[in-house]
N, C-alpha and C. Protein backbone atom coordinates (compact mmCIF):
# COMPACT_ATOMS: atom_id res chain seq x y z
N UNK A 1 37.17 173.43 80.19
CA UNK A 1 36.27 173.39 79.07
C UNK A 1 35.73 174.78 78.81
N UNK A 2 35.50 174.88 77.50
CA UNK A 2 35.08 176.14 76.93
C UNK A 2 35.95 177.40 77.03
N UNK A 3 37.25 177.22 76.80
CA UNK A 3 38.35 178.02 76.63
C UNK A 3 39.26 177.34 75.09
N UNK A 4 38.17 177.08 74.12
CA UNK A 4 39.27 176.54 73.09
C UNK A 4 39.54 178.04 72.34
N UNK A 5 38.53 179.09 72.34
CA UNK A 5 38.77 180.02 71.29
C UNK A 5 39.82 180.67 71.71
N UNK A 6 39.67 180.73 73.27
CA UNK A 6 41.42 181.40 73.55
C UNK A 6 42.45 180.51 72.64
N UNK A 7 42.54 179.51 72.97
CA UNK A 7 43.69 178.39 72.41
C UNK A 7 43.43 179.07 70.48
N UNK A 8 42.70 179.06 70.05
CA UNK A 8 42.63 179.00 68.23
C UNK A 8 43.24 180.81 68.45
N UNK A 9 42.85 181.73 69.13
CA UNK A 9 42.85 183.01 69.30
C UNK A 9 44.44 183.46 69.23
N UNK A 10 45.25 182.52 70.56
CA UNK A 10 46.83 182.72 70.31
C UNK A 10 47.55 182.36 69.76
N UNK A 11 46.99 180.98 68.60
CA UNK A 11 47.89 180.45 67.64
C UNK A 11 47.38 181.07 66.38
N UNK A 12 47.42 181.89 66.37
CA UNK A 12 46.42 183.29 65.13
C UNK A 12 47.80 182.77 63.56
N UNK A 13 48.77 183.00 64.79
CA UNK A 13 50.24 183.10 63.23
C UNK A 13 50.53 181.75 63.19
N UNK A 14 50.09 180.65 63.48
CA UNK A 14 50.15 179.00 63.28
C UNK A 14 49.54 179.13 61.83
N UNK A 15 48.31 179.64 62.03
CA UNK A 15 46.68 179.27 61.00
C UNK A 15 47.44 180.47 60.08
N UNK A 16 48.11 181.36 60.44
CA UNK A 16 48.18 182.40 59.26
C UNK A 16 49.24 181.90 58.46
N UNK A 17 50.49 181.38 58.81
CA UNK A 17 51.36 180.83 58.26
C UNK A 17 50.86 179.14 57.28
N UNK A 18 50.10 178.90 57.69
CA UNK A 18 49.48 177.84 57.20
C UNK A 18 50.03 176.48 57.45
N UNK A 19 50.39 176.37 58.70
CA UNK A 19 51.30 175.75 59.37
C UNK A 19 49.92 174.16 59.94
N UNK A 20 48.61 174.98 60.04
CA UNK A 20 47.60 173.94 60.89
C UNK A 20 47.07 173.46 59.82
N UNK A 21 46.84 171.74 59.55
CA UNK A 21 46.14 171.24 58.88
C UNK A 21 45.15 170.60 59.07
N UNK A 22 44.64 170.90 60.73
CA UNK A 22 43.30 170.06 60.91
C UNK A 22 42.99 170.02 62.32
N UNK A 23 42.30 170.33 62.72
CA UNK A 23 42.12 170.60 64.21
C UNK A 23 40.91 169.86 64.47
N UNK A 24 41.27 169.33 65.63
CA UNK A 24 39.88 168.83 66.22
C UNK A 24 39.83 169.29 67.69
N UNK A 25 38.03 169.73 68.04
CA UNK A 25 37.95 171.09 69.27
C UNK A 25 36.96 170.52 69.54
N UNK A 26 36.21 170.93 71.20
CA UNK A 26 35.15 170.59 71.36
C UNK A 26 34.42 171.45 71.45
N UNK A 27 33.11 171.57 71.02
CA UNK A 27 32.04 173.18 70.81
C UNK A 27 31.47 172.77 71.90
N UNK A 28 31.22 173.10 72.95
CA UNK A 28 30.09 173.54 73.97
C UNK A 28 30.02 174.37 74.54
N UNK A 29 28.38 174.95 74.10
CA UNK A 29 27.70 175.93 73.82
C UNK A 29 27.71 176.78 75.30
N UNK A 30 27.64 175.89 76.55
CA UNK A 30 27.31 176.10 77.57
C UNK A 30 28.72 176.91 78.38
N UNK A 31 29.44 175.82 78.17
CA UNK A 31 30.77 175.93 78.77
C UNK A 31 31.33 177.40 77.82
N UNK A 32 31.14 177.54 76.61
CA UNK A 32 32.23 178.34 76.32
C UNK A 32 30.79 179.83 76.87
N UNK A 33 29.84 179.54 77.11
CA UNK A 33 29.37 180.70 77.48
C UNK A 33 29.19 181.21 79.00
N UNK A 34 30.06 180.38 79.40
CA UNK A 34 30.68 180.98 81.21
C UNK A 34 31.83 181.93 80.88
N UNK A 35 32.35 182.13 79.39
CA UNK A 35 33.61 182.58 80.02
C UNK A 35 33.33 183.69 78.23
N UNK A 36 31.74 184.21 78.45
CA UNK A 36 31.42 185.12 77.32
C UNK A 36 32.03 185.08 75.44
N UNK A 37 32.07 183.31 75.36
CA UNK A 37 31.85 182.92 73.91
C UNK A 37 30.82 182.44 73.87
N UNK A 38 30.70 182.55 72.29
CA UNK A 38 29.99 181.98 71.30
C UNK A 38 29.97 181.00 70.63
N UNK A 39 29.38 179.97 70.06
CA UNK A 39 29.36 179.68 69.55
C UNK A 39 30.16 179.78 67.50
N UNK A 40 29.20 180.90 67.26
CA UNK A 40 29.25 181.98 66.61
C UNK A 40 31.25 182.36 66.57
N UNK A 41 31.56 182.64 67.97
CA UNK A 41 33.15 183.43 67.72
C UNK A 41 33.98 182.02 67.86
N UNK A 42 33.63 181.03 68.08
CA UNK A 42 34.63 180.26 67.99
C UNK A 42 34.47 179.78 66.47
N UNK A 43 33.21 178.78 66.20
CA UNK A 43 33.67 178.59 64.69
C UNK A 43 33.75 179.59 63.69
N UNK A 44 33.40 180.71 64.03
CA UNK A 44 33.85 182.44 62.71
C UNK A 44 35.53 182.20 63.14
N UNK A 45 35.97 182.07 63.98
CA UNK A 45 37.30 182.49 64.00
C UNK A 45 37.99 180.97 63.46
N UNK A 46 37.63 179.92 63.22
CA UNK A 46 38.40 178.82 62.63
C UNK A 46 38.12 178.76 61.07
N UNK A 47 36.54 179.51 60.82
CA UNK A 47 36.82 179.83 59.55
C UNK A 47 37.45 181.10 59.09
N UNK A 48 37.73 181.59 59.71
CA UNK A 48 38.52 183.22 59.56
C UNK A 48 40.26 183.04 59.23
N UNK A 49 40.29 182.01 59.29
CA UNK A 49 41.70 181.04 59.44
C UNK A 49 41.86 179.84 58.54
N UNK A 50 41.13 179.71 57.52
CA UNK A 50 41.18 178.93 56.49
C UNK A 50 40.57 177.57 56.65
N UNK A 51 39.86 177.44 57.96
CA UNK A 51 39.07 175.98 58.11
C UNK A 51 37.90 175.89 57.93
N UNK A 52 37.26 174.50 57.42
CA UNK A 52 36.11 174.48 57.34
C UNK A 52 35.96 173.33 58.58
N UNK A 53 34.74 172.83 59.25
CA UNK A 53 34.65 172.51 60.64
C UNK A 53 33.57 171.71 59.97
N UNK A 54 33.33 170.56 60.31
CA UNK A 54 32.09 169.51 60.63
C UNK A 54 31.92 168.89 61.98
N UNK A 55 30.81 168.53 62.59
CA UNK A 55 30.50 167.74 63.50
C UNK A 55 31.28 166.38 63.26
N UNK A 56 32.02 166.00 64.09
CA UNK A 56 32.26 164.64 64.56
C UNK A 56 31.24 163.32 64.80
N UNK A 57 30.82 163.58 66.08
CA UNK A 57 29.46 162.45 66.53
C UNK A 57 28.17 163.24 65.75
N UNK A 58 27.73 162.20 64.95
CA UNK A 58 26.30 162.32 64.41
C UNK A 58 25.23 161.08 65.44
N UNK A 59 25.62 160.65 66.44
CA UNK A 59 24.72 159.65 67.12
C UNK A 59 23.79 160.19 68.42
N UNK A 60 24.23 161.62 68.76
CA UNK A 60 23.99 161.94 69.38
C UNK A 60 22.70 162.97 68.99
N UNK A 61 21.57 163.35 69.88
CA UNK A 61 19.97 164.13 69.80
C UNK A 61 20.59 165.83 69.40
N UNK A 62 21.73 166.03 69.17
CA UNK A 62 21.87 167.50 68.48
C UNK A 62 22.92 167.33 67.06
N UNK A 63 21.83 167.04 66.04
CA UNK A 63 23.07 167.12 64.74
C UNK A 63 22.53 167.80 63.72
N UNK A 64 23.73 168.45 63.33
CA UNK A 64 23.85 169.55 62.03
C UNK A 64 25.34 168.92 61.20
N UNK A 65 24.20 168.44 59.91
CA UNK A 65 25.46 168.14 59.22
C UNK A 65 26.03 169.41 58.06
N UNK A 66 25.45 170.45 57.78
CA UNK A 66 26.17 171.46 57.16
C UNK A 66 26.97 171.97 57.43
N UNK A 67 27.43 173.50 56.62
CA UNK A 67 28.47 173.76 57.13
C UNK A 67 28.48 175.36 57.47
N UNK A 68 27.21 176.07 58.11
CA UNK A 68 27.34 177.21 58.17
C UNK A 68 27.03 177.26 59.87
N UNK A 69 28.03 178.62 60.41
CA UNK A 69 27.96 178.81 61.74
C UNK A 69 26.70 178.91 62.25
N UNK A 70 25.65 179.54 61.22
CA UNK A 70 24.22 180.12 61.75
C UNK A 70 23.54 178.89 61.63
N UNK A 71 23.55 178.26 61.05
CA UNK A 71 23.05 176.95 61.22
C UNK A 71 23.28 175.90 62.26
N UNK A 72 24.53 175.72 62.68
CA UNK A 72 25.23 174.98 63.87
C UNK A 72 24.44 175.41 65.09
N UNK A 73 24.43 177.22 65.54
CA UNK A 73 24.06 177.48 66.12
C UNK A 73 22.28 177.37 66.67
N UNK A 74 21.72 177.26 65.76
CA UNK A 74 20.67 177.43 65.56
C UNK A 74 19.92 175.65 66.24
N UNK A 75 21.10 174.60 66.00
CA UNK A 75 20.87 173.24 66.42
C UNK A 75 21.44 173.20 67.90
N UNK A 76 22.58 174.05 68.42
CA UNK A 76 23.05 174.01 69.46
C UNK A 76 22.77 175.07 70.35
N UNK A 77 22.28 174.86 71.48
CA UNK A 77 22.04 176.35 72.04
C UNK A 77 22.39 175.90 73.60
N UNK A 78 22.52 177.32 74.32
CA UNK A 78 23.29 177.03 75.22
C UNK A 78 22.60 177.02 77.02
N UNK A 79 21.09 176.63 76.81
CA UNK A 79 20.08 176.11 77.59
C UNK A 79 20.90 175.27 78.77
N UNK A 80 21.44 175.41 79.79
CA UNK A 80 21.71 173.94 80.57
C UNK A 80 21.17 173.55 81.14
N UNK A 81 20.80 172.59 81.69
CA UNK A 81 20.55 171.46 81.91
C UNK A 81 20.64 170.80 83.57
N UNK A 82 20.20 170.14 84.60
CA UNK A 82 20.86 169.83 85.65
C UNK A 82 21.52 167.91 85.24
N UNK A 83 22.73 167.61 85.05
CA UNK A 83 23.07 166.27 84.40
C UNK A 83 22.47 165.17 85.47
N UNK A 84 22.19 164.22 84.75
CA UNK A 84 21.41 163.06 85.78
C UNK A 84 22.60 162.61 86.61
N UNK A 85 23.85 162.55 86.26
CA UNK A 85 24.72 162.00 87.51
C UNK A 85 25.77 162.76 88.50
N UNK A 86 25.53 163.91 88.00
CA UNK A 86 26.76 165.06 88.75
C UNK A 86 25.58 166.11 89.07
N UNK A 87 25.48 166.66 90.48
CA UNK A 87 24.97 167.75 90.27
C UNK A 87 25.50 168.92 90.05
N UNK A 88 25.33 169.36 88.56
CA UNK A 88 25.67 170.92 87.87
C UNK A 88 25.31 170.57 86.76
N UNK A 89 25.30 171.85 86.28
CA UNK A 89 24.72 172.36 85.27
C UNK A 89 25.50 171.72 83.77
N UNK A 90 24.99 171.54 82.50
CA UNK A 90 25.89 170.99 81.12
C UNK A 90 24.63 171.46 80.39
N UNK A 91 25.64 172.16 79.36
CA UNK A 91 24.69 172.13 78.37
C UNK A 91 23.88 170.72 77.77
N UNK A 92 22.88 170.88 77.12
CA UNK A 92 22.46 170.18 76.39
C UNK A 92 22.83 169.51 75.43
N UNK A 93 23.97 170.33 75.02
CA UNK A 93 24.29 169.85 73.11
C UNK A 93 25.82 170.37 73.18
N UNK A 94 26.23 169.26 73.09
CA UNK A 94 27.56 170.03 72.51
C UNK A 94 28.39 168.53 72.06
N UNK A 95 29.72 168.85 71.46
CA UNK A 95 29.67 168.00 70.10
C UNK A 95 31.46 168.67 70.18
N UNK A 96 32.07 167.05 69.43
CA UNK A 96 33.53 167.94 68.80
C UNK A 96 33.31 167.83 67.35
N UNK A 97 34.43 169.18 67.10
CA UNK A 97 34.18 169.11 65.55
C UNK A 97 35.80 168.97 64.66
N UNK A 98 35.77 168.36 63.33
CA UNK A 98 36.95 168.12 62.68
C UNK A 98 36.68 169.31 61.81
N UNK A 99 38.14 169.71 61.81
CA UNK A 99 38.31 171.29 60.99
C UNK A 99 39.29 170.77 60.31
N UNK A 100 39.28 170.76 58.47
CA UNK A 100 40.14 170.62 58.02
C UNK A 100 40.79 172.62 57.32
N UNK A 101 41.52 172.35 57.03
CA UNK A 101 42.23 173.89 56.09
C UNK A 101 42.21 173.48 54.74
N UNK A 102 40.68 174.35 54.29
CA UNK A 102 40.61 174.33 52.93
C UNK A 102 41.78 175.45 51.88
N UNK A 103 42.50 175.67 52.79
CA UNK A 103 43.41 176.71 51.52
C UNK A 103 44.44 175.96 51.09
N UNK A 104 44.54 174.39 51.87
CA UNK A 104 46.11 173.33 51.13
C UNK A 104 46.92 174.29 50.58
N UNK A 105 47.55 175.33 51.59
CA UNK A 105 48.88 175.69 51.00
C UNK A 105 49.82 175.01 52.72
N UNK A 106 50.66 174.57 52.82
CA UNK A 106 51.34 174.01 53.90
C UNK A 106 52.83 174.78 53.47
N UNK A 107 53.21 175.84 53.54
CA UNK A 107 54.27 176.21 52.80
C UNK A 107 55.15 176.82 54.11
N UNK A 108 54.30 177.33 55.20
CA UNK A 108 54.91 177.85 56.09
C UNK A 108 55.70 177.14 57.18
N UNK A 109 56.42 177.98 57.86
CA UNK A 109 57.24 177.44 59.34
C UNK A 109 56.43 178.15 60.69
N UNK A 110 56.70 177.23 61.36
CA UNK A 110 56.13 177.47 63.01
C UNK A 110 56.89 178.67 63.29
N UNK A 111 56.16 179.40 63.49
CA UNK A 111 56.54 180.97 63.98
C UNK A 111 57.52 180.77 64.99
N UNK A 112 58.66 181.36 65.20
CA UNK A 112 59.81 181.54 66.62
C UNK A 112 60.76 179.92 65.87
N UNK A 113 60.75 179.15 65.67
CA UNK A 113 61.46 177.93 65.00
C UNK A 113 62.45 178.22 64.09
């Protein structure tokens, strides 16, 4: 956990070719900040790539239904926590999100194919 921006990071020519039509990732705030992300660099880099990203679970005590990174962030922060049934640390808030590709061009091929 909290290694998706690597994963969005090496499929750079997937998203550039316009090959991805929708990704679903999990944001936590905590986890991706053991391994020096952001919040901030993961969803900038899925919109940097033609997606727009919403929260998934709205049932849960951290929701942002817009659609700007500074805002997401601003609901999610990366405070942890000790969890009532494991002892270690979890963030507080974290959430998956559906990314669709607002540029609907699908014209490309899977890079190396």
């Amino acid at each position: 956990q909290g290694y998706e921006y690597f994963v969005f990071e090496g499929a750079r020519n997937l998203f550039k070719n316009h090959v991805v039509r929708q990704v679903i990732a999990e944001v936590d705030p905590y986890s991706m900040s053991t391994n020096n992300i952001t919040v901030h660099d993961l969803l900038g880099a899925l919109q940097e790539n033609g997606m727009m990203c919403f929260q998934v679970r709205t049932e849960n005590k951290c929701v942002f239904l817009g659609e700007s990174v500074e805002g997401f962030m601003k609901v999610f922060n990366v405070t942890p926590t000790r969890h009532k049934w494991y002892n270690e640390m979890w963030g507080e808030c974290w959430d998956d999100v559906l990314c669709v590709n607002i540029d609907k061009v699908y014209e490309g091929e899977i890079p190396g194919f």
